[in-house]
PDB file of N, CA and C in Angstrom:
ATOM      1  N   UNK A   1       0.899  -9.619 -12.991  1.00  0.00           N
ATOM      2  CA  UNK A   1       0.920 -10.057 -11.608  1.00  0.00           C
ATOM      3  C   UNK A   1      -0.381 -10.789 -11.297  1.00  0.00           C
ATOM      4  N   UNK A   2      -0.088 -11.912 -10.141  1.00  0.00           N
ATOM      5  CA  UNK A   2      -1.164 -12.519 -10.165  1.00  0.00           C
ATOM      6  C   UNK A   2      -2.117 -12.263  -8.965  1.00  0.00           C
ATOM      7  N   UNK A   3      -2.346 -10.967  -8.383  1.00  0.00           N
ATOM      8  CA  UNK A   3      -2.771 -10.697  -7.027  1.00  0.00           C
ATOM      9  C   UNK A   3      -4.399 -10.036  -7.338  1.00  0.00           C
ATOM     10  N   UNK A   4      -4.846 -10.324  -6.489  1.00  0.00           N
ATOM     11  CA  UNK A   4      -6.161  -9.807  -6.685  1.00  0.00           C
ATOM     12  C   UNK A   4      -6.332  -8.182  -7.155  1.00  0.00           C
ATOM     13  N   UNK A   5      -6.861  -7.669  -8.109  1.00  0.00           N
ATOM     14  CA  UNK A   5      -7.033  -6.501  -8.708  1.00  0.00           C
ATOM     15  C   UNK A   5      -8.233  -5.500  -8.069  1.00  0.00           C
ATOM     16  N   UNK A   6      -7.937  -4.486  -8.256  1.00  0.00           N
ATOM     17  CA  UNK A   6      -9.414  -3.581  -6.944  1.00  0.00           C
ATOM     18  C   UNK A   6      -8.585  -2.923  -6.215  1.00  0.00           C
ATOM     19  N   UNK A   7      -9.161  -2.137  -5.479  1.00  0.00           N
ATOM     20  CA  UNK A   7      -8.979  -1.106  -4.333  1.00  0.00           C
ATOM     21  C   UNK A   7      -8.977  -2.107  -3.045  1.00  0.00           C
ATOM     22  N   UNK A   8      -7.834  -2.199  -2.460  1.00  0.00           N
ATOM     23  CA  UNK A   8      -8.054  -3.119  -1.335  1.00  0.00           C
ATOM     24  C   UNK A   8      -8.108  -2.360   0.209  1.00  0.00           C
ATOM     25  N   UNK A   9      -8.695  -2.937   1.030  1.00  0.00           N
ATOM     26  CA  UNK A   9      -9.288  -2.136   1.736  1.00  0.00           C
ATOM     27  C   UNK A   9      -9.713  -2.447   3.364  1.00  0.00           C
ATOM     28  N   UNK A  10      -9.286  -1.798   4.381  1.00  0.00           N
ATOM     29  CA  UNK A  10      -9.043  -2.496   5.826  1.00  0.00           C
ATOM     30  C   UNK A  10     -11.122  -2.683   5.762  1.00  0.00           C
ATOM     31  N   UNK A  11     -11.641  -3.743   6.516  1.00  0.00           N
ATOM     32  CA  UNK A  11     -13.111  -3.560   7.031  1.00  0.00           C
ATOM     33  C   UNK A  11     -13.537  -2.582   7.928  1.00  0.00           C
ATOM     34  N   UNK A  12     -14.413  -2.450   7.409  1.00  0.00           N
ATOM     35  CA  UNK A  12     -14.515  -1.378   8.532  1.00  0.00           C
ATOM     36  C   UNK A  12     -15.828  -1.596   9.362  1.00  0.00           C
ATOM     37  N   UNK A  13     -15.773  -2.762   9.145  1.00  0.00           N
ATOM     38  CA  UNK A  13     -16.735  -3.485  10.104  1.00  0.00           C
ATOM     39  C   UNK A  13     -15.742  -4.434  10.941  1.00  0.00           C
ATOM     40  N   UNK A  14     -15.221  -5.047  10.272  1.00  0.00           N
ATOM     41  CA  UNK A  14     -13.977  -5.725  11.250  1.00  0.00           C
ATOM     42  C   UNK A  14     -12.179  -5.320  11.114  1.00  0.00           C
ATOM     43  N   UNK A  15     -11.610  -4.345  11.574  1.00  0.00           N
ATOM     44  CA  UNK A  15     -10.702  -3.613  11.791  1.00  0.00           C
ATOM     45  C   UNK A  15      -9.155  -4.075  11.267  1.00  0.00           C
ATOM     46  N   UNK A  16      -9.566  -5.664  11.663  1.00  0.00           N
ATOM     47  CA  UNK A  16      -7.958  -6.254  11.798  1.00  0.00           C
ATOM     48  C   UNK A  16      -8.547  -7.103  10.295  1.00  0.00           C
ATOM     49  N   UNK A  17      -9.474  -7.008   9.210  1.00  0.00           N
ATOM     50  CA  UNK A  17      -9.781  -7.539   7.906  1.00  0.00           C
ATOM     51  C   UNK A  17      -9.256  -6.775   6.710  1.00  0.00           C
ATOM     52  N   UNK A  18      -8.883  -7.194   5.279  1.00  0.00           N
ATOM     53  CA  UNK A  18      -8.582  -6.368   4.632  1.00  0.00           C
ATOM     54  C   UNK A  18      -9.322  -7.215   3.389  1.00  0.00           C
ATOM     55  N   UNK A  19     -10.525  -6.116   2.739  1.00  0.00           N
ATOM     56  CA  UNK A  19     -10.938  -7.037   1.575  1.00  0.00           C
ATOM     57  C   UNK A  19     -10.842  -6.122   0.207  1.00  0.00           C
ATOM     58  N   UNK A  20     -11.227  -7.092  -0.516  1.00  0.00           N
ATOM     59  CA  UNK A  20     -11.358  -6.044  -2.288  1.00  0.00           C
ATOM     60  C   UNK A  20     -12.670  -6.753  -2.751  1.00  0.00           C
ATOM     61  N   UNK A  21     -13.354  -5.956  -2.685  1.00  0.00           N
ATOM     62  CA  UNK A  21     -14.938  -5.901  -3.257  1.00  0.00           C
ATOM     63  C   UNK A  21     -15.500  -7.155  -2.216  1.00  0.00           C
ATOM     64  N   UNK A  22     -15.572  -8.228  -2.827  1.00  0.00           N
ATOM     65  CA  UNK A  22     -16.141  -9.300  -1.531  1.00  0.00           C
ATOM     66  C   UNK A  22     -15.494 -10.641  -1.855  1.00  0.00           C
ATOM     67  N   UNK A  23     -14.112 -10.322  -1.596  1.00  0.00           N
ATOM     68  CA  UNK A  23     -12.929 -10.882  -1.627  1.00  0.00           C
ATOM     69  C   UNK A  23     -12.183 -11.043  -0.257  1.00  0.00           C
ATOM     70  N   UNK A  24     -11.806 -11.584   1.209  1.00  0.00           N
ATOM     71  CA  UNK A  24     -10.951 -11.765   2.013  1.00  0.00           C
ATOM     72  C   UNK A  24      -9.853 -11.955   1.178  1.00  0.00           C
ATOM     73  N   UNK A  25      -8.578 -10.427   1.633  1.00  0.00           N
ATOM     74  CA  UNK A  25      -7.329 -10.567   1.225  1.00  0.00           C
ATOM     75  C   UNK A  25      -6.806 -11.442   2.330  1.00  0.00           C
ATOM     76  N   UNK A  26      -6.843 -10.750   3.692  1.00  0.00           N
ATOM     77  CA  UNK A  26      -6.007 -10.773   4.892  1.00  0.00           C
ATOM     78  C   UNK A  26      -7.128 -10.892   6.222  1.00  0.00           C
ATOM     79  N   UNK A  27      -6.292 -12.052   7.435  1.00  0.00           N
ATOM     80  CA  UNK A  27      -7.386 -11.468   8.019  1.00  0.00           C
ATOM     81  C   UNK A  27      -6.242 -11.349   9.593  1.00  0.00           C
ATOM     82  N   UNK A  28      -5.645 -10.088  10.309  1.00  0.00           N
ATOM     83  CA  UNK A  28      -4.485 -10.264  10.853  1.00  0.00           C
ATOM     84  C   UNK A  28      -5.292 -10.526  12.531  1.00  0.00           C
ATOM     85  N   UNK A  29      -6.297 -11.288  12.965  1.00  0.00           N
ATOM     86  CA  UNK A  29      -6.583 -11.626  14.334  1.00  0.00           C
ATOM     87  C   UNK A  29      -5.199 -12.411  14.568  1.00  0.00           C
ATOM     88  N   UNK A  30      -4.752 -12.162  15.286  1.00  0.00           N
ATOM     89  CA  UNK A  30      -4.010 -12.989  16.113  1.00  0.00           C
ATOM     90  C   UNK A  30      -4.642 -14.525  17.052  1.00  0.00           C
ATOM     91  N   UNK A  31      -5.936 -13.625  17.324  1.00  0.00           N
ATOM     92  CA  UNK A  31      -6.359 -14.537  18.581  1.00  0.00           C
ATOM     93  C   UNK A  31      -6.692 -14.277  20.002  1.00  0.00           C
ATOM     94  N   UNK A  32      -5.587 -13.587  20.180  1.00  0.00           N
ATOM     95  CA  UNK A  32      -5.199 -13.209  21.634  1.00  0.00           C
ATOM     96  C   UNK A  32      -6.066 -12.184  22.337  1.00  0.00           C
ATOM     97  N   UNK A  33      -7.470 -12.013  21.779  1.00  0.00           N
ATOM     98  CA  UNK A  33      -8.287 -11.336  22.246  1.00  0.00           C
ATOM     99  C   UNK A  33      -7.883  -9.682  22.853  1.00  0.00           C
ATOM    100  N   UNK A  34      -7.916  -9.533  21.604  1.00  0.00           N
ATOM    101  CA  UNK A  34      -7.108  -7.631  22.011  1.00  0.00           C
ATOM    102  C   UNK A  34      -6.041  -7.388  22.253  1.00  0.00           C
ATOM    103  N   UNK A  35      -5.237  -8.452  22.807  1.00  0.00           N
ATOM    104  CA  UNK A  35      -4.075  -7.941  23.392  1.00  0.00           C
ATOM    105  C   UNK A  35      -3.174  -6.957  22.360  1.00  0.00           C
ATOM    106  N   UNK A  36      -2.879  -7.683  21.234  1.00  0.00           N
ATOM    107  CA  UNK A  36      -2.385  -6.926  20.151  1.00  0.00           C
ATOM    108  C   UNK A  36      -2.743  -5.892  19.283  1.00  0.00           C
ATOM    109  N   UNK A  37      -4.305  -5.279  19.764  1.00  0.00           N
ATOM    110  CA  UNK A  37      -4.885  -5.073  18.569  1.00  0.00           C
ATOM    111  C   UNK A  37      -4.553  -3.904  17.942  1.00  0.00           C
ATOM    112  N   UNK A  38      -3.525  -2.975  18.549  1.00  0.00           N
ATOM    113  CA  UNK A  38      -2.811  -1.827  17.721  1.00  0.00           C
ATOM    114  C   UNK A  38      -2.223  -2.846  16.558  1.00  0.00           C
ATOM    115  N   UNK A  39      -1.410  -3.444  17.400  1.00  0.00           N
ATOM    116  CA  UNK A  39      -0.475  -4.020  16.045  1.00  0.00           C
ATOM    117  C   UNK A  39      -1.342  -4.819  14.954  1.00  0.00           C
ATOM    118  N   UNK A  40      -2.610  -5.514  15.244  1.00  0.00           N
ATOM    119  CA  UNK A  40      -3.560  -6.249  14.388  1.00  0.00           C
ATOM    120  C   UNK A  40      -3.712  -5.743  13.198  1.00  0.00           C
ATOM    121  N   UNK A  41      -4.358  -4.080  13.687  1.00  0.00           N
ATOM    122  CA  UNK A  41      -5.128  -2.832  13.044  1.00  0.00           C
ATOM    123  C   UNK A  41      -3.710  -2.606  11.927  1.00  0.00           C
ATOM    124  N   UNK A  42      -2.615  -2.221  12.828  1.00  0.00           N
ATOM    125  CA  UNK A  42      -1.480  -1.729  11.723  1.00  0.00           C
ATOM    126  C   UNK A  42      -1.142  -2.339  10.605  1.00  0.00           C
ATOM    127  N   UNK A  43      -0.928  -4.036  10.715  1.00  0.00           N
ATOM    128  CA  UNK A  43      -0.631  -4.995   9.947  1.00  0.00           C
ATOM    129  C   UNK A  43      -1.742  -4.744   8.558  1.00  0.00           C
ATOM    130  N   UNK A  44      -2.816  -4.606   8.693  1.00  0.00           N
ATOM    131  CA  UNK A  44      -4.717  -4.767   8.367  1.00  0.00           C
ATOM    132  C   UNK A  44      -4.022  -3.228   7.312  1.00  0.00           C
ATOM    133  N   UNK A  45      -3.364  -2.333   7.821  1.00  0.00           N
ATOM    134  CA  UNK A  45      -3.559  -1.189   7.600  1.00  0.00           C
ATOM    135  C   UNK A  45      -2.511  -1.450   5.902  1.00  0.00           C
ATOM    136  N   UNK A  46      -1.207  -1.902   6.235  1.00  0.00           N
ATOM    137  CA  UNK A  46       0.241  -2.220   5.770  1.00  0.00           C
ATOM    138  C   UNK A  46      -0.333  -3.370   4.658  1.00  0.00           C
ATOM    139  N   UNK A  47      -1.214  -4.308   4.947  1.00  0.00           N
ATOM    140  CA  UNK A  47      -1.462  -4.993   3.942  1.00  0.00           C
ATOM    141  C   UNK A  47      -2.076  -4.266   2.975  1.00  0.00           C
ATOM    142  N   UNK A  48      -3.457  -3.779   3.258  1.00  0.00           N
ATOM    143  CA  UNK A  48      -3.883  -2.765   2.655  1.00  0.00           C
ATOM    144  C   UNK A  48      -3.403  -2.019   1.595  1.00  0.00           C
ATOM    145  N   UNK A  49      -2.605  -1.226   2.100  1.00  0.00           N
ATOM    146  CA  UNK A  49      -1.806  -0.409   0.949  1.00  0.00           C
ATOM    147  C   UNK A  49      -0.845  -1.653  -0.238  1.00  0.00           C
ATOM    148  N   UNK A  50      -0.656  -2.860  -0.133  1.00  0.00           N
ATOM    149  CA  UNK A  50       0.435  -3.295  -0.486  1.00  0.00           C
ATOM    150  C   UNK A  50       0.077  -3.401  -2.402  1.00  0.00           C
ATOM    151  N   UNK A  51      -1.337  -3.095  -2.618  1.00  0.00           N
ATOM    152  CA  UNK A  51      -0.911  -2.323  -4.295  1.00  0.00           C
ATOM    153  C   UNK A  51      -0.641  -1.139  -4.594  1.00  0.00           C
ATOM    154  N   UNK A  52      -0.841   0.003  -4.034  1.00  0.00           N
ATOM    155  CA  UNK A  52      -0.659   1.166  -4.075  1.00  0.00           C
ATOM    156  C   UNK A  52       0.783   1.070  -3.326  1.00  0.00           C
ATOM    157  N   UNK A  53       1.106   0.600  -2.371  1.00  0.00           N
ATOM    158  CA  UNK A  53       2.820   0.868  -2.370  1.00  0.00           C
ATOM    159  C   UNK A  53       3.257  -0.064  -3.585  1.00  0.00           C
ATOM    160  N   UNK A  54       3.474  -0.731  -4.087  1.00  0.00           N
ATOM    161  CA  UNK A  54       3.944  -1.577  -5.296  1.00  0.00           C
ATOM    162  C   UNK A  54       4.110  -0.384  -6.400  1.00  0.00           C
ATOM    163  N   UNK A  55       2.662  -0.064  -6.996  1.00  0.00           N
ATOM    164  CA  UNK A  55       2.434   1.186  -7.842  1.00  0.00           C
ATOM    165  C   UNK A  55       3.198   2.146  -7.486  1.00  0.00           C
ATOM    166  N   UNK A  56       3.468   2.464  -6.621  1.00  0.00           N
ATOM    167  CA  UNK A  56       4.096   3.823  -6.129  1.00  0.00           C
ATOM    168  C   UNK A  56       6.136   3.283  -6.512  1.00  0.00           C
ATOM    169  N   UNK A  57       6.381   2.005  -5.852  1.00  0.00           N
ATOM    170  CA  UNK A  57       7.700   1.531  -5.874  1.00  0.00           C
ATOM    171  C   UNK A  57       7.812   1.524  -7.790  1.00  0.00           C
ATOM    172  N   UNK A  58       7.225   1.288  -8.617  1.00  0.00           N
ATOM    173  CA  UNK A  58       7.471   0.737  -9.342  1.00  0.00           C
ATOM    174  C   UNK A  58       7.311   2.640 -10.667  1.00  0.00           C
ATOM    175  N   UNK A  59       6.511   3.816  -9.862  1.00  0.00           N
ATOM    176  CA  UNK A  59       6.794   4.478 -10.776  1.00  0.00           C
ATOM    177  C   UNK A  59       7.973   4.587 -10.313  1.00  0.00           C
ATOM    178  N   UNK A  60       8.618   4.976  -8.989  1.00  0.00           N
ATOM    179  CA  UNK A  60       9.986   5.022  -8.598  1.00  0.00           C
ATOM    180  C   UNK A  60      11.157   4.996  -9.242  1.00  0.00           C
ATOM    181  N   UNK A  61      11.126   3.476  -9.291  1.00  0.00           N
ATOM    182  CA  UNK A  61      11.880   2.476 -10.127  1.00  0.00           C
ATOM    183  C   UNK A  61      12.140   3.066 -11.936  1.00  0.00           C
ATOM    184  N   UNK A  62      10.619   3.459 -12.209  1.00  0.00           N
ATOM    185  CA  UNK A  62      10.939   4.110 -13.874  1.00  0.00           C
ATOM    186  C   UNK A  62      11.534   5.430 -14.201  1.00  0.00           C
ATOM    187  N   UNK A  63      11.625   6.477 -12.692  1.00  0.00           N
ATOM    188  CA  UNK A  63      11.756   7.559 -12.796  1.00  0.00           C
ATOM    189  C   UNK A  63      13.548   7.272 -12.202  1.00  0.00           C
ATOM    190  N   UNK A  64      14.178   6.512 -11.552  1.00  0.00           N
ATOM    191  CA  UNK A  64      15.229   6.341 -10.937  1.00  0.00           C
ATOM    192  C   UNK A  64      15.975   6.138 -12.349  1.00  0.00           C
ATOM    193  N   UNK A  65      15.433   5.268 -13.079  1.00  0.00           N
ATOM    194  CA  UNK A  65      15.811   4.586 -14.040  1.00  0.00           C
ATOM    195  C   UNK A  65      16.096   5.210 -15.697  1.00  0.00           C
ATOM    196  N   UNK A  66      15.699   6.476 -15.367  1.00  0.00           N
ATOM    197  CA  UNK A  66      15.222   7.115 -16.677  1.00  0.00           C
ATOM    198  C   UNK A  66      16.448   8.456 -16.633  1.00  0.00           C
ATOM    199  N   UNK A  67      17.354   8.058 -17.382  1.00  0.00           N
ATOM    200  CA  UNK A  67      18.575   9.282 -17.553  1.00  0.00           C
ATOM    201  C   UNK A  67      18.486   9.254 -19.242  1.00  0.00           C
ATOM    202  N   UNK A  68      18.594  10.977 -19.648  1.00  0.00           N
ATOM    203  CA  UNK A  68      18.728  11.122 -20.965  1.00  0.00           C
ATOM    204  C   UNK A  68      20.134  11.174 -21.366  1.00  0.00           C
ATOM    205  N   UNK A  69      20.458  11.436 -22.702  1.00  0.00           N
ATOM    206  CA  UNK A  69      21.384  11.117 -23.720  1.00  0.00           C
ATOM    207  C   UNK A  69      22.428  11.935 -22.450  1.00  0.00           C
ATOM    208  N   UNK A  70      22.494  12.947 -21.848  1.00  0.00           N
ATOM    209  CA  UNK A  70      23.932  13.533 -20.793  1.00  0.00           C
ATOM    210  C   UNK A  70      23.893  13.185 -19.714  1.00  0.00           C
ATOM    211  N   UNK A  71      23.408  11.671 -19.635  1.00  0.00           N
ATOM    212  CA  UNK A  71      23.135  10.974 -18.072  1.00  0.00           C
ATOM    213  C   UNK A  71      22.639  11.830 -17.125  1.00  0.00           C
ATOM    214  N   UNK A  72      21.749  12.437 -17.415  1.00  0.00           N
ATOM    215  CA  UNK A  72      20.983  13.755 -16.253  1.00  0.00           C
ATOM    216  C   UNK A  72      19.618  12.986 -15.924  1.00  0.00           C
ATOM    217  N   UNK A  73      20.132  12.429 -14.394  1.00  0.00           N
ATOM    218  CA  UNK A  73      18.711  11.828 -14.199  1.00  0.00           C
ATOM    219  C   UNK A  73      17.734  12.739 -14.061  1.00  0.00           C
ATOM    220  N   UNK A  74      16.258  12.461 -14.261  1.00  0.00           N
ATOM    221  CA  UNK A  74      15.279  13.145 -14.155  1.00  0.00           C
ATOM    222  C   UNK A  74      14.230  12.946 -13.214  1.00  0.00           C
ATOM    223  N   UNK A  75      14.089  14.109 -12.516  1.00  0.00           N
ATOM    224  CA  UNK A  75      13.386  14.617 -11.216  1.00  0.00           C
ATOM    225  C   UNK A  75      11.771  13.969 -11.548  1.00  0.00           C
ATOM    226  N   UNK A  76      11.431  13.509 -10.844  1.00  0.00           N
ATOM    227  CA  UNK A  76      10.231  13.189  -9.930  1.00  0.00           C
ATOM    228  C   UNK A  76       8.875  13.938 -10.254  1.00  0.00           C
ATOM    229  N   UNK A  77       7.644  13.845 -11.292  1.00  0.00           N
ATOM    230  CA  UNK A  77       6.765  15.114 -11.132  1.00  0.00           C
ATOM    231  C   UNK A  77       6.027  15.337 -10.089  1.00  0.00           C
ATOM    232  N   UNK A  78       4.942  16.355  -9.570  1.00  0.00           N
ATOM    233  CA  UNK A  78       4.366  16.082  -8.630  1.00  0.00           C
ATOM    234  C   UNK A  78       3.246  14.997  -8.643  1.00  0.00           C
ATOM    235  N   UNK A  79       2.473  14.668  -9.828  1.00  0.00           N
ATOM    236  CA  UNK A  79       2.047  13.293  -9.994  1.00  0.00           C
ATOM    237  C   UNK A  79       2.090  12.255  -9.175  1.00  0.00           C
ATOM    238  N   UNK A  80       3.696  11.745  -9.531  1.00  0.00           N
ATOM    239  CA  UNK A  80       3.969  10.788  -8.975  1.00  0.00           C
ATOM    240  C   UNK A  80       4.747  11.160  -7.639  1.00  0.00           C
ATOM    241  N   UNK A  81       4.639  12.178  -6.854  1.00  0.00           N
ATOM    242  CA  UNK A  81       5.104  12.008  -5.663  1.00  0.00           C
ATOM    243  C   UNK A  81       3.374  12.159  -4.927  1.00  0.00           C
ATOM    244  N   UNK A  82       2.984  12.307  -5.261  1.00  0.00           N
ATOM    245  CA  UNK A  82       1.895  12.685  -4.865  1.00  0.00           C
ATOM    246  C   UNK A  82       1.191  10.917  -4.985  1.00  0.00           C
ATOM    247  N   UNK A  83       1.940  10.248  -5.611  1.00  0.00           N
ATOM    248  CA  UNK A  83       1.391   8.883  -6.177  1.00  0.00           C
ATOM    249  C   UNK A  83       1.882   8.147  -4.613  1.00  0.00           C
ATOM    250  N   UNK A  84       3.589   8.353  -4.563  1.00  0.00           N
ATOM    251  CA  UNK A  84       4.090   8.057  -3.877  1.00  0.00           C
ATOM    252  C   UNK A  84       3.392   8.334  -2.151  1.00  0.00           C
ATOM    253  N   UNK A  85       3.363   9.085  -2.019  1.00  0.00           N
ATOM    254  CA  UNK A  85       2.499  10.022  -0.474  1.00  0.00           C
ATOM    255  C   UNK A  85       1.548   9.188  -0.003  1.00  0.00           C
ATOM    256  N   UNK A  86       0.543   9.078  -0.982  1.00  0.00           N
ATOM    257  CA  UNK A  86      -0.715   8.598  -0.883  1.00  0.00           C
ATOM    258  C   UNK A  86      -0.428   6.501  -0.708  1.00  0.00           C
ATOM    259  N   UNK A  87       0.241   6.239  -1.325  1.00  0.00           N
ATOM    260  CA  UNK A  87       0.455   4.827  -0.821  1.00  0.00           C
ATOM    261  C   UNK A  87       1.173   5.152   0.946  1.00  0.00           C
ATOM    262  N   UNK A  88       1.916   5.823   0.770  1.00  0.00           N
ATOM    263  CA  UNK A  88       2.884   5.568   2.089  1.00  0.00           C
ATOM    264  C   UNK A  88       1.531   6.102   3.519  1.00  0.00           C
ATOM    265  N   UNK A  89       0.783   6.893   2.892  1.00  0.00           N
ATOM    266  CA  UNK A  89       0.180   7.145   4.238  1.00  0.00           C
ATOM    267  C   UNK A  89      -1.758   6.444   4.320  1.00  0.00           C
ATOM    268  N   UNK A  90      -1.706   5.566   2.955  1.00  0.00           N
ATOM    269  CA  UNK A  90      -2.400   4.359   3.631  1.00  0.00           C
ATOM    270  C   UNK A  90      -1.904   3.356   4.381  1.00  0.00           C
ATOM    271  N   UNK A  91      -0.580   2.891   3.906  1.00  0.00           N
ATOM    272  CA  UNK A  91       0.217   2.131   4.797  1.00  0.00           C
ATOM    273  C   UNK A  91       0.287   2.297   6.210  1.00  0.00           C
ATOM    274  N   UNK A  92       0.086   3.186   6.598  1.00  0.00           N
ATOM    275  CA  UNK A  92       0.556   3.856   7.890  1.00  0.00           C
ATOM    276  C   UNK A  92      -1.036   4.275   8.453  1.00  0.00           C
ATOM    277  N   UNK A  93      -1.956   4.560   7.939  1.00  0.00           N
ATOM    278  CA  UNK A  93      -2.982   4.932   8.368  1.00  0.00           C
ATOM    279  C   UNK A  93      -3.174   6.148   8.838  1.00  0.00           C
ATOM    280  N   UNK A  94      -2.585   6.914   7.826  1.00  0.00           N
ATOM    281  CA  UNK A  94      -2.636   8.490   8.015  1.00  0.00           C
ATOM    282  C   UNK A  94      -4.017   8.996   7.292  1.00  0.00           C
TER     283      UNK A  94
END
């Protein structure tokens, strides 16, 4: 994939920014001088996570995908739900 590699990450000097090391991923100002700025922050938040949700979709995808020789799909470890969690509640800004 061709996306910038690193821990990406809302500013936390500027709220509605999202960088990786000293990289501008995203920058979600609108403009509108506050009016939006829950939704700014959320967007900032949602971009953020968008390698760690990928990572998370994609162990998903191998564990959905993975049935042995008596087609018995196989359950989820805590690992990777725990993989899973942790993307979904940077996304969200938990």
């Amino acid at each position: 994939m061709a996306y910038t590699k690193g821990n990406w990450e809302v500013n936390k000097r500027a709220s509605r920014n999202v960088k990786c090391n000293d990289i501008t991923i995203a920058n979600c100002s609108s403009g509108q001088d506050g009016v939006r700025e829950d939704e700014e922050i959320a967007n900032a938040k949602l971009i953020s996570a968008a390698p760690d949700l990928l990572e998370a979709l994609q162990t998903l995808q191998t564990a959905i995908g993975y049935a042995d020789d008596n087609n018995t799909l196989h359950v989820l470890g805590k690992q990777d739900i725990d993989l899973i969690e942790d993307a979904i509640s940077k996304a969200v800004g938990v």
